[in-house]
Protein backbone atom coordinates (compact mmCIF):
# COMPACT_ATOMS: atom_id res chain seq x y z
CA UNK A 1 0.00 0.00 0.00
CA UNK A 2 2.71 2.23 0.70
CA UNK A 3 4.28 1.32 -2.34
CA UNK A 4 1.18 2.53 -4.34
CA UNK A 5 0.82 5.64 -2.26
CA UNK A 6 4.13 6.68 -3.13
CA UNK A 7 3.71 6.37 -6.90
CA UNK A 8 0.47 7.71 -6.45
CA UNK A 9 2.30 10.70 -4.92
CA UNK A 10 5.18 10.94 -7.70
CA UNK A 11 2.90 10.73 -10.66
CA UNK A 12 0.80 13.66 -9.30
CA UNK A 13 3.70 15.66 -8.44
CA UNK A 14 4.65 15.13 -12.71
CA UNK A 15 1.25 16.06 -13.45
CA UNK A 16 1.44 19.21 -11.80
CA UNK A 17 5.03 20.14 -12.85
CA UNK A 18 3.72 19.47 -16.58
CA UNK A 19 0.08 21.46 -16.56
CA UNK A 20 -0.18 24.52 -14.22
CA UNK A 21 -2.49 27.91 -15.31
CA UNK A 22 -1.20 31.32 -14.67
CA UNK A 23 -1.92 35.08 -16.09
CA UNK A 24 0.11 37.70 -17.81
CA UNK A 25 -1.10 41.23 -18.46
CA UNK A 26 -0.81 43.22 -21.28
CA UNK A 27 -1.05 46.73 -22.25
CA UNK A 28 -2.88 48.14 -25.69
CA UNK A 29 0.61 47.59 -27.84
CA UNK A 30 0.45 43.95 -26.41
CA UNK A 31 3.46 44.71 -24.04
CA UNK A 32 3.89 42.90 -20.85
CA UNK A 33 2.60 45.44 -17.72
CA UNK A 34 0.65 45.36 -14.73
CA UNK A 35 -2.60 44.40 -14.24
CA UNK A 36 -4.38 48.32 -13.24
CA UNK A 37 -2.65 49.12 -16.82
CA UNK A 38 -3.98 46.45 -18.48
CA UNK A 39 -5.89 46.33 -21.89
CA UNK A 40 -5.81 42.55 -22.40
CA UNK A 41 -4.96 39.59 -20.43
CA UNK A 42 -3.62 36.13 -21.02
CA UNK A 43 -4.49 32.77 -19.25
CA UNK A 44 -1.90 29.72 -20.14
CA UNK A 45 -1.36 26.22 -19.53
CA UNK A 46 1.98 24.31 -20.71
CA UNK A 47 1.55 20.58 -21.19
CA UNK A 48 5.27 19.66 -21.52
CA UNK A 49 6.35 21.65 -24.82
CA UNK A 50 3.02 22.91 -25.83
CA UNK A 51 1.30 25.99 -24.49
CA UNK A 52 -2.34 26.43 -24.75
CA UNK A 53 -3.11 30.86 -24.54
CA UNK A 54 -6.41 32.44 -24.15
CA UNK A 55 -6.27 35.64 -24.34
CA UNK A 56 -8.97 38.28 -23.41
CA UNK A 57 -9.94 41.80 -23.18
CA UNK A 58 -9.88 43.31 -19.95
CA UNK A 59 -13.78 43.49 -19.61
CA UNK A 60 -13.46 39.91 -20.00
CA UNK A 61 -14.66 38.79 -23.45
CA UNK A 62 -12.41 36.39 -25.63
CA UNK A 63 -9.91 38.00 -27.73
CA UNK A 64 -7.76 34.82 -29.14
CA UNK A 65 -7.03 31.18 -28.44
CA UNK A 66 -3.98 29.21 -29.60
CA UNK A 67 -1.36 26.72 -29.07
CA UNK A 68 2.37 27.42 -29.27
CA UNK A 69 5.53 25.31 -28.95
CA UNK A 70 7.58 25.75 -25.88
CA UNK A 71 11.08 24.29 -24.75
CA UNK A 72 10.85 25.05 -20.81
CA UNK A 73 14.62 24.32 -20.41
CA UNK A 74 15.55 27.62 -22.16
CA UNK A 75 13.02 30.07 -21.45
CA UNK A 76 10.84 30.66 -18.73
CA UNK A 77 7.20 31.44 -19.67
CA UNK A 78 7.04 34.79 -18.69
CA UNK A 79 10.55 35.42 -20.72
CA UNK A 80 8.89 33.41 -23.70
CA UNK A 81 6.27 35.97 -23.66
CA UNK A 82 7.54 38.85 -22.57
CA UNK A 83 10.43 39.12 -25.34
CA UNK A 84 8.50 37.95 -28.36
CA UNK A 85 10.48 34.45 -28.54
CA UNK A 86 6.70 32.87 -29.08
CA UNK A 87 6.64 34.24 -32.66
CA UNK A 88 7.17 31.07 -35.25
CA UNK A 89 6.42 28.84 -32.94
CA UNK A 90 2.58 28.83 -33.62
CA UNK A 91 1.42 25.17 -34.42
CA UNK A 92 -2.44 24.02 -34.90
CA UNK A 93 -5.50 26.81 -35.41
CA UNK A 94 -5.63 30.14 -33.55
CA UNK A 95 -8.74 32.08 -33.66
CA UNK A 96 -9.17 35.90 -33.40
CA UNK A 97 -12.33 37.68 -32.00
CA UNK A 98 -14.58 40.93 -31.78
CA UNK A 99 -15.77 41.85 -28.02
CA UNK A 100 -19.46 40.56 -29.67
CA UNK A 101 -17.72 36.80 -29.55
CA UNK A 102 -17.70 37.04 -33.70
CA UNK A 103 -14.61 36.07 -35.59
CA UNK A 104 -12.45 38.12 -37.30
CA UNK A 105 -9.24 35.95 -38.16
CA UNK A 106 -7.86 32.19 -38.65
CA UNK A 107 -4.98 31.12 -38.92
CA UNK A 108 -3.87 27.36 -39.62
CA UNK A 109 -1.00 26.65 -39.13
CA UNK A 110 -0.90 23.11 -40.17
CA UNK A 111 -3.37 22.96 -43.15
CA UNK A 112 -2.35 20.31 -45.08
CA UNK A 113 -3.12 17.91 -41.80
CA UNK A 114 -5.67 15.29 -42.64
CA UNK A 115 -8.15 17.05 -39.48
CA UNK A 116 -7.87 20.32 -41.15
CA UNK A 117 -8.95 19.35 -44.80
CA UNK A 118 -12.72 20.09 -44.60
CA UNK A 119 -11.36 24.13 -43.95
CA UNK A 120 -9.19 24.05 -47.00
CA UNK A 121 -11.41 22.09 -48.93
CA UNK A 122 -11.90 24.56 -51.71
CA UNK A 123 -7.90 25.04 -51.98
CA UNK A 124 -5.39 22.93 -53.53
CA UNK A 125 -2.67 21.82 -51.74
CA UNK A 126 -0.79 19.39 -54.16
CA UNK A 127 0.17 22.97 -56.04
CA UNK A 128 2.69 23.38 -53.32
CA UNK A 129 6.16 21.62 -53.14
CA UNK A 130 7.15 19.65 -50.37
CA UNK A 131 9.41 21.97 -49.33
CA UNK A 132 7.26 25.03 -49.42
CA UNK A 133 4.76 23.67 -47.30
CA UNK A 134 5.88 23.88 -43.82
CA UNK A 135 6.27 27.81 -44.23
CA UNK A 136 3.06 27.92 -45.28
CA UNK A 137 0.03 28.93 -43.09
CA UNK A 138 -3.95 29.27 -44.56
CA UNK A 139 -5.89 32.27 -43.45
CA UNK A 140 -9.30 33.06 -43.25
CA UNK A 141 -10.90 36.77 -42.44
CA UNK A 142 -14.06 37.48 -41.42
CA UNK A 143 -17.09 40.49 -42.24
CA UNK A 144 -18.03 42.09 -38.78
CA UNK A 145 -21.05 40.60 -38.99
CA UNK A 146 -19.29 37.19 -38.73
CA UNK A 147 -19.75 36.00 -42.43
CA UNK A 148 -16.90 34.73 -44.31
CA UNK A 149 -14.50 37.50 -46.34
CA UNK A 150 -11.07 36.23 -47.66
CA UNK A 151 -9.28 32.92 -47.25
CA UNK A 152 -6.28 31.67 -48.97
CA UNK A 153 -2.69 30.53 -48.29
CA UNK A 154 0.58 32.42 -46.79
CA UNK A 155 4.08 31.99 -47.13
CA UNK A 156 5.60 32.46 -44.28
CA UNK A 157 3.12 35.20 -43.04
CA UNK A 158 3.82 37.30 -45.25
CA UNK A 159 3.40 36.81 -48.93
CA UNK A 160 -0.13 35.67 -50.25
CA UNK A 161 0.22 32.57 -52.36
CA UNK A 162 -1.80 30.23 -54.48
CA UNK A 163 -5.93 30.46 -54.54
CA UNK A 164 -7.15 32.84 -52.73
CA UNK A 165 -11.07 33.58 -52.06
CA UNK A 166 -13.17 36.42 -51.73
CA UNK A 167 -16.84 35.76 -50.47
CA UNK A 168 -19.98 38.21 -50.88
CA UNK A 169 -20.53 39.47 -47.37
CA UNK A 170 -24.06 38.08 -47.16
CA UNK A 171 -25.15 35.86 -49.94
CA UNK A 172 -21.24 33.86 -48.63
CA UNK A 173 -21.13 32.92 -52.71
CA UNK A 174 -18.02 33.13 -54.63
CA UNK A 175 -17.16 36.60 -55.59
CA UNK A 176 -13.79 36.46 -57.04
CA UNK A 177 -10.28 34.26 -57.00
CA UNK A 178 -7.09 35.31 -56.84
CA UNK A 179 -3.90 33.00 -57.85
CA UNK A 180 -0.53 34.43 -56.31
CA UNK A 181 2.85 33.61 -56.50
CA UNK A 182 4.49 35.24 -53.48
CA UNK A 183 2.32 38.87 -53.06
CA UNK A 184 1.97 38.94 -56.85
CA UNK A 185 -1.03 38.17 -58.99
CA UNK A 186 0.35 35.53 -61.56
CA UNK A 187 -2.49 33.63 -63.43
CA UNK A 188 -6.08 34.13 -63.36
CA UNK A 189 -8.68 36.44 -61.29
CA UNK A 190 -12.07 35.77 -61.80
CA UNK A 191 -15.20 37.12 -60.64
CA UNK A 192 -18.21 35.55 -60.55
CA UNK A 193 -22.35 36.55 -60.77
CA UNK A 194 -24.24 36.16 -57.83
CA UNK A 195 -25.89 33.17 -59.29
CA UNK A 196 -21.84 31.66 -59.24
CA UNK A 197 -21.86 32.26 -63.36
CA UNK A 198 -18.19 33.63 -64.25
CA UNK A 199 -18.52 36.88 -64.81
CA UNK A 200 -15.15 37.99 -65.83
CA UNK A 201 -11.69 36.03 -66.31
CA UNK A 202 -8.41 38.17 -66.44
CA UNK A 203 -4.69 37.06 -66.82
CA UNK A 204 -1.99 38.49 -64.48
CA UNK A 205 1.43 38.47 -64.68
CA UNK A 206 3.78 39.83 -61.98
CA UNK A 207 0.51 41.98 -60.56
CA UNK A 208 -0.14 43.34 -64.16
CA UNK A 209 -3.13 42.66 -66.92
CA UNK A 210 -0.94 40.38 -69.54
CA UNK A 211 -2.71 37.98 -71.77
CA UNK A 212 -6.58 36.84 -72.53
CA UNK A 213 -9.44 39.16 -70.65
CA UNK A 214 -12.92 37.53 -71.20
CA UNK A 215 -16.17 39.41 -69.94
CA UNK A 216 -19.28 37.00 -69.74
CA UNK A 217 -23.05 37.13 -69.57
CA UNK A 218 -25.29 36.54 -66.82
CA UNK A 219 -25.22 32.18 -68.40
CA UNK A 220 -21.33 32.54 -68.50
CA UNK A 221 -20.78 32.63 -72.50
CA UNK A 222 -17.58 35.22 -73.42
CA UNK A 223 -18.91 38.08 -74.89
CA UNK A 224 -15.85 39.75 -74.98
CA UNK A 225 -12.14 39.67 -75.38
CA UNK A 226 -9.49 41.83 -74.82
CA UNK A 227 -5.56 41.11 -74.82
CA UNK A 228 -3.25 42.93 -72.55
CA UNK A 229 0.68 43.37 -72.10
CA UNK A 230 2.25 44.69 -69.28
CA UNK A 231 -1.06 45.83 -68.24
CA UNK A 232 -1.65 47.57 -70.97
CA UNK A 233 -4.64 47.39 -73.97
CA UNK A 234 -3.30 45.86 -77.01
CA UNK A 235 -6.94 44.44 -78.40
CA UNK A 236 -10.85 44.16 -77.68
CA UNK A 237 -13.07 42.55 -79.50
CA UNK A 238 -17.00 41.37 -79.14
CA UNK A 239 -16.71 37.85 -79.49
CA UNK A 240 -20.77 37.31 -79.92
């Protein structure tokens, strides 16, 4: 029995070490202060090398939730925090949020994860190298009034890359795509009719008009073309 007791005793004593909750305080520039200064404040638990944050406004409504990566034998917490060391060491889904509890911003930071491909469904993620993808994070912004605005794929948050997505704020149909290649428009943007007919189709290259331009009617048949180079007019024609 004593035995028992005593492993008992060790086991919770690891348990403890591992998980514990505490509270850091931020001011409006999201710089460690005191609390009576506070604009926003954090509540944490690390799990080993993961760190679970919920942060919130000082009134008390939810203001962000994600998980970070953490390697206690370097940094304490409050040092993690306090000097910024947290930053690219996101892993799994943090959420942003308005005081009214709507969302304003996703982030994924794993989205080619089998659990995270109903959220990217309408993306293509076999576009990407192998060794692009780990720099790569998939976004999602949201109206005020909650609806859907923009999602798409980051490198390295920072440049926008591949499909990107723009929804109509309340119908949530397709309004136009984007294709990037690292912050620049290179392919096709097309916008579609709020029935999702295409609308218009226009070639890009390096963020200018270069190639075909076709402008459809409301049952998506070109009506008409016009070629660009350099982002600039070279033809138009009426096609029917």
């Amino acid at each position: 029995m004593r035995v028992y007791l005593i492993a008992i005793l060790i086991l919770f004593s690891k348990v403890v070490y591992c998980q514990f909750q505490d509270t850091i305080f931020f001011d409006k520039k999201w710089e460690q202060t005191e609390n009576k200064k506070a604009k926003y404040f954090r509540l944490f638990k690390v799990t080993d090398s993961i760190v679970e944050v919920k942060d919130y406004y000082k009134t008390g409504e939810i203001q962000m939730t994600g998980t970070f990566l953490y390697k206690p034998q370097k940094y304490s917490i409050v040092e993690y925090f306090k000097e910024s060391l947290h930053k690219g060491k996101e892993i799994k889904t943090h959420t942003w949020y308005e005081k009214n509890g709507n969302k304003y911003h996703v982030i994924i930071y794993n989205p080619f994860d089998i659990e995270n491909r109903q959220i990217v469904k309408n993306q293509k993620p076999n576009e990407f190298p192998d060794t692009l993808k780990p720099r790569i994070s998939y976004e999602i912004y949201f109206y005020r009034n909650g609806q859907k605005k923009d999602a798409g794929y980051y490198v390295d948050e920072i440049y926008l890359h591949g499909t990107w997505i723009n929804y109509n704020k309340k119908s949530q149909i397709i309004f136009y795509t984007e294709e990037y290649e690292f912050d620049l428009l290179n392919g096709n943007k097309t916008y579609y009719y709020s029935d999702g007919v295409k609308m218009e189709s226009i070639q890009y290259k390096d963020d200018k008009k270069s190639g075909e331009t076709l402008k459809y009617d409301w049952n998506g048949i070109p009506k008409t073309r016009m070629i660009y180079e350099n982002g600039k007019l070279q033809s138009k024609e009426k096609i029917n």
